[in-house]
C-alpha atoms as a PDB file:
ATOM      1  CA  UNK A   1     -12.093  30.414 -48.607  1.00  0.00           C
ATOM      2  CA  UNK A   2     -14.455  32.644 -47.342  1.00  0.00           C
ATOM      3  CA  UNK A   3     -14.512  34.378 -43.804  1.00  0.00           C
ATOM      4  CA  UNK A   4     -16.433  32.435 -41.356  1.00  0.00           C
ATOM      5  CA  UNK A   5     -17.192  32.850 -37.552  1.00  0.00           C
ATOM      6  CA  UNK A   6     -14.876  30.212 -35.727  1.00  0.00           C
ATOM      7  CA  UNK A   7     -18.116  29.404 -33.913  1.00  0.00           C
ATOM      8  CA  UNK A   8     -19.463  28.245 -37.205  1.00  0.00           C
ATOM      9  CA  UNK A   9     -17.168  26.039 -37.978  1.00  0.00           C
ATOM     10  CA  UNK A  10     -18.201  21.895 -37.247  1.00  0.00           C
ATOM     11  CA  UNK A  11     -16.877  20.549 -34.373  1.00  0.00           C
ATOM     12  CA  UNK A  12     -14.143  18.399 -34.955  1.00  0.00           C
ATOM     13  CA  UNK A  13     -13.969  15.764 -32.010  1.00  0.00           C
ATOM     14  CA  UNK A  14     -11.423  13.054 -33.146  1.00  0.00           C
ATOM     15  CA  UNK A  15      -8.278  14.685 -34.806  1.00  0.00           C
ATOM     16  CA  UNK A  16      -5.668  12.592 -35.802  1.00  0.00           C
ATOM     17  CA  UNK A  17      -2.022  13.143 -34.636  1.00  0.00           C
ATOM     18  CA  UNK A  18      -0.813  14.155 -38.467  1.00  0.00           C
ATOM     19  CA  UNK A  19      -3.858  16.931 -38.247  1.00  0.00           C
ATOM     20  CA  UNK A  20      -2.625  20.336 -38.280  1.00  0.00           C
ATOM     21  CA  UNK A  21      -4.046  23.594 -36.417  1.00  0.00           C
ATOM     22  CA  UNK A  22      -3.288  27.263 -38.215  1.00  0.00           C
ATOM     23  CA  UNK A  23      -1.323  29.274 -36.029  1.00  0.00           C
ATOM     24  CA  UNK A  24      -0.843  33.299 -36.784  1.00  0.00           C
ATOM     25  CA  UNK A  25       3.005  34.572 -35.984  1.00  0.00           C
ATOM     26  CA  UNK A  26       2.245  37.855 -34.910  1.00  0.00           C
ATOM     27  CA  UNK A  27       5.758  39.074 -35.221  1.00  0.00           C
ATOM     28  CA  UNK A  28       6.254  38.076 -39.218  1.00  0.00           C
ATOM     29  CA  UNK A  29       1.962  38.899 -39.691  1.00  0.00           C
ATOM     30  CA  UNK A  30       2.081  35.439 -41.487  1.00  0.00           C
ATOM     31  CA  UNK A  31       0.065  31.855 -40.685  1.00  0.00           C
ATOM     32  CA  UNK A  32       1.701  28.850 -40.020  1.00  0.00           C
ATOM     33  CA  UNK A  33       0.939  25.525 -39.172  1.00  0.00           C
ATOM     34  CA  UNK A  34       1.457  22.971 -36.315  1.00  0.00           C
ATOM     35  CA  UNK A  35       0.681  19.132 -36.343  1.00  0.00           C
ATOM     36  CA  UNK A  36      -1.348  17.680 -33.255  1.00  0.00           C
ATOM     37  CA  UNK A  37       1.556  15.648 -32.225  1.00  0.00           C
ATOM     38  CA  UNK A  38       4.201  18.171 -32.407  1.00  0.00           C
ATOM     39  CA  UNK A  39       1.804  20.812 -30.363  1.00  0.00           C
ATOM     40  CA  UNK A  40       2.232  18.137 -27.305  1.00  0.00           C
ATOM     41  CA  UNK A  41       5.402  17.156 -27.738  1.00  0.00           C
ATOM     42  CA  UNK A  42       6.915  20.505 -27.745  1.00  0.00           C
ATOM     43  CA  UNK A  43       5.436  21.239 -24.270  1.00  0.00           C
ATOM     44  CA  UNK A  44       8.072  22.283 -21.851  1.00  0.00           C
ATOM     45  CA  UNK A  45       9.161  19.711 -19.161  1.00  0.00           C
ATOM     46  CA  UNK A  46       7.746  22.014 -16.686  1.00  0.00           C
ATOM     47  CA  UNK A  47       8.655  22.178 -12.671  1.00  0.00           C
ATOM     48  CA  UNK A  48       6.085  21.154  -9.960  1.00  0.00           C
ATOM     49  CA  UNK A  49       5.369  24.828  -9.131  1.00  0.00           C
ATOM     50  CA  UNK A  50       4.855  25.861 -13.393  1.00  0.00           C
ATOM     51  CA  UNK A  51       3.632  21.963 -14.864  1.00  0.00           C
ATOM     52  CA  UNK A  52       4.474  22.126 -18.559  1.00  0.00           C
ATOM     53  CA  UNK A  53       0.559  21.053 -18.792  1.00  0.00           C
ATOM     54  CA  UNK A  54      -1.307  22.833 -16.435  1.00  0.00           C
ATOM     55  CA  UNK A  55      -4.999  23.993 -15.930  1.00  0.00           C
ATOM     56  CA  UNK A  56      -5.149  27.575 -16.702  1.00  0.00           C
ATOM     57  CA  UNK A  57      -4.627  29.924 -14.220  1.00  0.00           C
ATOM     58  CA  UNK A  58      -3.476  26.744 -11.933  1.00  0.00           C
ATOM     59  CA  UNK A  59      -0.134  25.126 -10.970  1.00  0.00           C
ATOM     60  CA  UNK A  60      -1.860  21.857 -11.235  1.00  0.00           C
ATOM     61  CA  UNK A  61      -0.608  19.493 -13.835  1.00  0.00           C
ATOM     62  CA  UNK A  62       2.023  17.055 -15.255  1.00  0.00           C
ATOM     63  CA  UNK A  63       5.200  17.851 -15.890  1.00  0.00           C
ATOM     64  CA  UNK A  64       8.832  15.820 -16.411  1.00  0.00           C
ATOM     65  CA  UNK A  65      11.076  16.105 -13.830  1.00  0.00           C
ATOM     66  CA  UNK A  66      13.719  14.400 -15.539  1.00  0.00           C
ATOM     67  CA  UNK A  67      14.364  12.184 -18.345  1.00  0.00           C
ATOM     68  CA  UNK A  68      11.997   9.385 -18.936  1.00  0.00           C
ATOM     69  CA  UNK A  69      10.469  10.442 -16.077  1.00  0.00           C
ATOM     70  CA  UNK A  70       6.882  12.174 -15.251  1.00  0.00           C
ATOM     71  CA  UNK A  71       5.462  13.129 -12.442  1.00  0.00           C
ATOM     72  CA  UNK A  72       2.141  15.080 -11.104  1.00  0.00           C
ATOM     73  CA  UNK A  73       1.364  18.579  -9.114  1.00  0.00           C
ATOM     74  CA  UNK A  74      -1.536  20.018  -7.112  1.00  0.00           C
ATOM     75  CA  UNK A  75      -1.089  22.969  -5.805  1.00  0.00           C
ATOM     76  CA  UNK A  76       2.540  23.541  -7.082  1.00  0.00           C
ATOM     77  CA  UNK A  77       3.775  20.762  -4.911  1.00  0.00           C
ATOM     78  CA  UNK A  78       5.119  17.085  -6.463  1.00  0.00           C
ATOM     79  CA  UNK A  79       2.672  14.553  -5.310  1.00  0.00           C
ATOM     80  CA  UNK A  80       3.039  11.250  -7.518  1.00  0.00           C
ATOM     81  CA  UNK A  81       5.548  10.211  -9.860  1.00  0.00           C
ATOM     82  CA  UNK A  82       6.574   7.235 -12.456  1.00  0.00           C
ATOM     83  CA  UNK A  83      10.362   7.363 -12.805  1.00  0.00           C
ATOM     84  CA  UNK A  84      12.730   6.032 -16.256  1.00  0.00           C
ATOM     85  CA  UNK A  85      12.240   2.522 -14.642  1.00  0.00           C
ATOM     86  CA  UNK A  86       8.713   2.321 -14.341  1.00  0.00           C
ATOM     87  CA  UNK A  87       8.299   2.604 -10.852  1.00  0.00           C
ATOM     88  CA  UNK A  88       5.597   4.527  -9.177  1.00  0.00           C
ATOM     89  CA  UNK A  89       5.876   6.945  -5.978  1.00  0.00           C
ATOM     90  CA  UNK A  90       2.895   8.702  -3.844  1.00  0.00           C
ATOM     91  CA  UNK A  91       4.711  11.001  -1.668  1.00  0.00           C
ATOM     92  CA  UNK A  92       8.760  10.821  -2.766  1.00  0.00           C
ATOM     93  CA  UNK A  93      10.484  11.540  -5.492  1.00  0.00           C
ATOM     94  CA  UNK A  94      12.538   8.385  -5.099  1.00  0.00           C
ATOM     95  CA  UNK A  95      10.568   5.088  -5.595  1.00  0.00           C
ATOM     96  CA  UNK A  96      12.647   1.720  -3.737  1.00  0.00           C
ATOM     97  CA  UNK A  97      10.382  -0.473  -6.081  1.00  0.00           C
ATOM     98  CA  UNK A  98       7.237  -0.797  -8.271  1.00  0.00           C
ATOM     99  CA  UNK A  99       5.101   0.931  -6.111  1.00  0.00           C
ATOM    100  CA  UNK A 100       6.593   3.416  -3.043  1.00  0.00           C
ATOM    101  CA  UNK A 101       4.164   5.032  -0.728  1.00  0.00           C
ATOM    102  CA  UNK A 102       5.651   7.992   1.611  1.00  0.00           C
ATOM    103  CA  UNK A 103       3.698   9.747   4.635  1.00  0.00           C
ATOM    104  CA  UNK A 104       4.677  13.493   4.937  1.00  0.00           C
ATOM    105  CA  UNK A 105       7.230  14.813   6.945  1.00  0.00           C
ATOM    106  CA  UNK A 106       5.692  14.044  11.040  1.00  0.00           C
ATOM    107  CA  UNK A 107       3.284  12.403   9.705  1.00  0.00           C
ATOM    108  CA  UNK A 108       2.151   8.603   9.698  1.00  0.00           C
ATOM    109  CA  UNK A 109       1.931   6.865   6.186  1.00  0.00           C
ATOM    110  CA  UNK A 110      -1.759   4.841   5.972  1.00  0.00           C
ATOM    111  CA  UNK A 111      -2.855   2.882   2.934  1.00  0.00           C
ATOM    112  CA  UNK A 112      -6.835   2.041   2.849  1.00  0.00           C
ATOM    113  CA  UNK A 113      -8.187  -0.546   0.423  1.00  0.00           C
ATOM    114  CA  UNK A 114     -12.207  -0.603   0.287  1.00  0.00           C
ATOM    115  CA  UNK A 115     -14.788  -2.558  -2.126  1.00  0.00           C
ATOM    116  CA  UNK A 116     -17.358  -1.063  -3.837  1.00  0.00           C
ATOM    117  CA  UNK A 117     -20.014  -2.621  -1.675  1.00  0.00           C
ATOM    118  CA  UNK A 118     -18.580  -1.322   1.736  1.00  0.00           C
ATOM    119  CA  UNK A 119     -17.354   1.995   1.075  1.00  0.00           C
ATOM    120  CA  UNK A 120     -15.576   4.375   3.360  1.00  0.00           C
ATOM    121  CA  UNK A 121     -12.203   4.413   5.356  1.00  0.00           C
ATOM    122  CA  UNK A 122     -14.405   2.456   8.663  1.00  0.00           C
ATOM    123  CA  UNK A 123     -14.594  -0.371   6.438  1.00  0.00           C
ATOM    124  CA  UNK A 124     -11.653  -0.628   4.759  1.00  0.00           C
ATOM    125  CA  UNK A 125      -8.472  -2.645   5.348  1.00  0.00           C
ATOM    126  CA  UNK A 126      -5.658  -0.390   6.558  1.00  0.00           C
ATOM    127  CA  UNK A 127      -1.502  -0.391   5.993  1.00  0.00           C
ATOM    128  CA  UNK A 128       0.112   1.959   8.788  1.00  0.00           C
ATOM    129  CA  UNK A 129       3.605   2.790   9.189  1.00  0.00           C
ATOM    130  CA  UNK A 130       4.721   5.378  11.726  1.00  0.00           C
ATOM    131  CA  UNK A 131       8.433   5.366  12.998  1.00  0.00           C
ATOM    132  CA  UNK A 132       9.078   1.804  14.512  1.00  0.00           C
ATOM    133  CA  UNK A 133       4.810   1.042  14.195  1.00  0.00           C
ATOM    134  CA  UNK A 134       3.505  -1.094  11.530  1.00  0.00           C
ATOM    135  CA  UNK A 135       0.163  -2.715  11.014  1.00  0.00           C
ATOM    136  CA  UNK A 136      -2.173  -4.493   9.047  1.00  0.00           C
ATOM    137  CA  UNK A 137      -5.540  -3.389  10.097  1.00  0.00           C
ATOM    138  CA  UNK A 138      -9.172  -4.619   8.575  1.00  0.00           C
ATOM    139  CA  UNK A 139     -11.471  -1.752   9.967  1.00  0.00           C
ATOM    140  CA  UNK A 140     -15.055  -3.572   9.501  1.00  0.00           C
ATOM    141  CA  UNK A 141     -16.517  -4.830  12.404  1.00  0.00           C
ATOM    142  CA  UNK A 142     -16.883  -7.929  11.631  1.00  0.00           C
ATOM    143  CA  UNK A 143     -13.339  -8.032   9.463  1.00  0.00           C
ATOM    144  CA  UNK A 144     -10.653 -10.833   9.821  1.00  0.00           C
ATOM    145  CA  UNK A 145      -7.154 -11.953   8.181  1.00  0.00           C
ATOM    146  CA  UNK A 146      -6.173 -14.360   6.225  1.00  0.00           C
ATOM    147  CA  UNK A 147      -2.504 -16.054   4.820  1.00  0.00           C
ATOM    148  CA  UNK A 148      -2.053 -18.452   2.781  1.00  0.00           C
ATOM    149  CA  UNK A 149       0.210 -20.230   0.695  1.00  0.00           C
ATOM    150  CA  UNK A 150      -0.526 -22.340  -2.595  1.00  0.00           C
ATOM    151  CA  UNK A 151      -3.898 -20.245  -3.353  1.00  0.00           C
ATOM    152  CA  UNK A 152      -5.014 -21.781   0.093  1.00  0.00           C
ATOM    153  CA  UNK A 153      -5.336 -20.442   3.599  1.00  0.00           C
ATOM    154  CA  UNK A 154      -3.325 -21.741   6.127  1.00  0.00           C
ATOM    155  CA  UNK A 155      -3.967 -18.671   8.818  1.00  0.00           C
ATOM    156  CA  UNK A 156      -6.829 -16.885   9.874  1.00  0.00           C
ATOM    157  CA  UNK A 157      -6.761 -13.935  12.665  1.00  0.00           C
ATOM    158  CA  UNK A 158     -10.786 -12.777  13.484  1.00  0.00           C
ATOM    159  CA  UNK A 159     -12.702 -10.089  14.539  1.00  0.00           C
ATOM    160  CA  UNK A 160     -12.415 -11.589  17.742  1.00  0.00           C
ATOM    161  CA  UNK A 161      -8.629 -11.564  17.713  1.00  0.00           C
ATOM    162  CA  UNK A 162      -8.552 -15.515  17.960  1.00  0.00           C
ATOM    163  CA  UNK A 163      -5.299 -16.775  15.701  1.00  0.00           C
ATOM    164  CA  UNK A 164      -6.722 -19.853  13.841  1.00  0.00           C
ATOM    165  CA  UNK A 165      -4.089 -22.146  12.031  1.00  0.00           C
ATOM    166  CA  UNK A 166      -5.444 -24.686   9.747  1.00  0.00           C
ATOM    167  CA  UNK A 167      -9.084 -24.088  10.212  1.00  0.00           C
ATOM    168  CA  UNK A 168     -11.021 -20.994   9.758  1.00  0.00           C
ATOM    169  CA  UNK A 169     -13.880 -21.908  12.213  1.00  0.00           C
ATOM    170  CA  UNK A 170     -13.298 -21.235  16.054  1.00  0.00           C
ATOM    171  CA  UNK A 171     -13.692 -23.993  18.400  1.00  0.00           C
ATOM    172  CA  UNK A 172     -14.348 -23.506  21.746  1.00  0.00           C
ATOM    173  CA  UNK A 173     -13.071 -19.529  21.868  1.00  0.00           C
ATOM    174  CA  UNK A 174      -9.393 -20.570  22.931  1.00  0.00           C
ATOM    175  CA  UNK A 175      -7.717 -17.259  21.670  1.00  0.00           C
ATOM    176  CA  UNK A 176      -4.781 -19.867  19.945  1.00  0.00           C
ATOM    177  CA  UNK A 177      -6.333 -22.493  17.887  1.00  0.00           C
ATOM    178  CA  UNK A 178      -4.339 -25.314  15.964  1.00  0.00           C
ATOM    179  CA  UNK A 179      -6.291 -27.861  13.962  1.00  0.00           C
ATOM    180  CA  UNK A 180      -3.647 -30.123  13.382  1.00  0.00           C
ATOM    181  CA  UNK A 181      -2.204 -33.466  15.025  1.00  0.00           C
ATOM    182  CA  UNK A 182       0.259 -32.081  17.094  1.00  0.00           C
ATOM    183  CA  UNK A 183       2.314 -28.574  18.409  1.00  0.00           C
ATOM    184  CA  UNK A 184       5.747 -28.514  17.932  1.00  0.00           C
ATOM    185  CA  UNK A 185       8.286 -26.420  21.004  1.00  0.00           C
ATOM    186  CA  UNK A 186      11.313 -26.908  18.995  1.00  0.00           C
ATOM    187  CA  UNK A 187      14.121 -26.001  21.870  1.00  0.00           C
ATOM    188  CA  UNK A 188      14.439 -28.000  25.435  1.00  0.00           C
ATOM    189  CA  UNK A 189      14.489 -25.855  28.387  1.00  0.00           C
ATOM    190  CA  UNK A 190      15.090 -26.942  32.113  1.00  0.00           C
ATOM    191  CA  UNK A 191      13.853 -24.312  34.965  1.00  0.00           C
ATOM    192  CA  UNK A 192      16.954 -24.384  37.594  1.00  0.00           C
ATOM    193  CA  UNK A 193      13.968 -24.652  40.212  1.00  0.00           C
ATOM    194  CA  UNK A 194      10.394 -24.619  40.846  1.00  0.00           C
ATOM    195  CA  UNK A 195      11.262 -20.607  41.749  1.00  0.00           C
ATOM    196  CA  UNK A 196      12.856 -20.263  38.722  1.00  0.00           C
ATOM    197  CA  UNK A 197      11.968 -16.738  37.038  1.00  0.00           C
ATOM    198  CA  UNK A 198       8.242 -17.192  35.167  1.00  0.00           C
ATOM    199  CA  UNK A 199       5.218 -16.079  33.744  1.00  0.00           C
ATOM    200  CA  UNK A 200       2.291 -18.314  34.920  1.00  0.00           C
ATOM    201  CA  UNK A 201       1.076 -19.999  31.442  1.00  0.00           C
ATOM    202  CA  UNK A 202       4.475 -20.957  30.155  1.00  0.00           C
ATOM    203  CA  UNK A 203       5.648 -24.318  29.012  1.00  0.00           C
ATOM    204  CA  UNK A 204       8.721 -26.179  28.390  1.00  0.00           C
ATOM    205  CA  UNK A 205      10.050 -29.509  28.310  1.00  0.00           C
ATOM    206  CA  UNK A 206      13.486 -31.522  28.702  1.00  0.00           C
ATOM    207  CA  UNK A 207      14.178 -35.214  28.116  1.00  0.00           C
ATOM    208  CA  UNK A 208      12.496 -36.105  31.515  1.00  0.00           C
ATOM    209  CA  UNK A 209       9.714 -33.638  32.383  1.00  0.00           C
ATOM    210  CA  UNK A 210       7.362 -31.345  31.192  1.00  0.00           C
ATOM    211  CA  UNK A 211       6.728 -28.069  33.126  1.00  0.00           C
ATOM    212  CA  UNK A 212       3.984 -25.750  33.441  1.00  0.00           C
ATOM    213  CA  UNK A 213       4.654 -22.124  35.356  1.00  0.00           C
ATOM    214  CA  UNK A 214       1.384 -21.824  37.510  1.00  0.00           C
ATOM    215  CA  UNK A 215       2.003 -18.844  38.680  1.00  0.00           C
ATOM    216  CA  UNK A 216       5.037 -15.656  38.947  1.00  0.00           C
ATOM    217  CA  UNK A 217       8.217 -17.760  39.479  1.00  0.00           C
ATOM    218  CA  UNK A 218       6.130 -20.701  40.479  1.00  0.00           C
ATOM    219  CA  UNK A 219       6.661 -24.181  38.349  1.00  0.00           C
ATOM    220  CA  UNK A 220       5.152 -27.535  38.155  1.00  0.00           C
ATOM    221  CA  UNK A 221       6.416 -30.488  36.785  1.00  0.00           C
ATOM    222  CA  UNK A 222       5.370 -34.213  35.431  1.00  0.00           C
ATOM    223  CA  UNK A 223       7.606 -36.852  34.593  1.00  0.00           C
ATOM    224  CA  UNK A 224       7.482 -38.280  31.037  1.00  0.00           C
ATOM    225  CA  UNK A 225       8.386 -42.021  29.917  1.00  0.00           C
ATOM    226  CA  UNK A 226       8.641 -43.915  26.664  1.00  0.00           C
ATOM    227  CA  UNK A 227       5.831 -46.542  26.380  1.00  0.00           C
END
């Protein structure tokens, strides 16, 4: 074959993994040859600070940290990883299920979630966990919850911070809504006294009475009968 500029040669855009690439030893001044697939799968497993496929003149890249395993570096420094089992980690090198997300050391762990038609971290729905704080946050101004069960909602929390069960419309503005045929105190409790330690706005009942605390330590009562 004739010399020819490397530049000149077509651009070849879709090589197949049994393609080779001509490789000059300089020691033994001979050529050789390397398949596509064995040029990537002799890459070294790498470390996070020296990825076995890095950007040149970069320690950013993927590398294997272990067996089965692979994981991913910016600025020499582990940052996500799939382990052997197939679980994924943001943050930790040791994922406690299918997908682990770890805040750095001092620092809070948040999770944001956004659509495409309301971009940005103001508008997005946020996961926070710092020390013995977690929450569940929708951002948007005019954001709410929902829970549900079955494909259906059965909860709804608003922008307005009014907890709606059963119904997602509020009625009235009552900050606890039920839309349902009755509320259900499931334990009896008897105040020793109309002093008896309170919070005005609590209720309780016993087989006889149902009382109301109208005010700090104060209690009211009304008798109830069958009928």
């Amino acid at each position: 074959m004739a010399n020819i500029k490397i530049t000149d040669l077509t651009a070849y855009t879709d090589p197949l993994n049994t393609d080779v690439l001509p490789i000059v030893d300089v020691t033994s001044d001979t050529t050789k040859k390397v398949s596509i697939a064995n040029l990537l799968k002799n890459a070294s497993s790498g470390t996070a600070a020296a990825p076995g496929i890095a950007f040149d003149g970069d320690n950013t890249g993927i590398y294997r940290p272990g067996a089965d395993e692979l994981a991913v570096a910016t600025d020499g420094i582990e940052r996500a990883r799939i382990d052997s089992s197939g679980n994924a980690a943001i943050g930790t090198s040791n994922p406690g299920g299918n997908l682990h997300v770890q805040g750095a050391a001092g620092d809070a762990c948040r999770f944001y979630m956004t659509d495409g038609d309301a971009p940005g971290v103001s508008n997005s729905l946020l996961l926070y966990k710092s020390g013995n704080t977690s929450s569940i946050t929708d951002r948007s101004a005019s954001g709410f919850l929902t829970f549900g069960t079955a494909d259906t909602e059965r909860v709804r929390l608003d922008s307005s911070g009014r907890l709606l069960v059963g119904t997602s419309s509020d009625s009235g503005g009552a900050l606890l809504q039920v839309s349902g045929d009755r509320i259900r105190v499931g334990t009896a409790k008897t105040p020793a006294s109309a002093s008896d330690t309170g919070t005005a706005g609590e209720i309780c009942w016993d087989a006889s009475y149902i009382y109301v605390c109208t005010a700090t330590n104060t209690w009211k009562r009304t008798a109830i009968s069958t009928w």
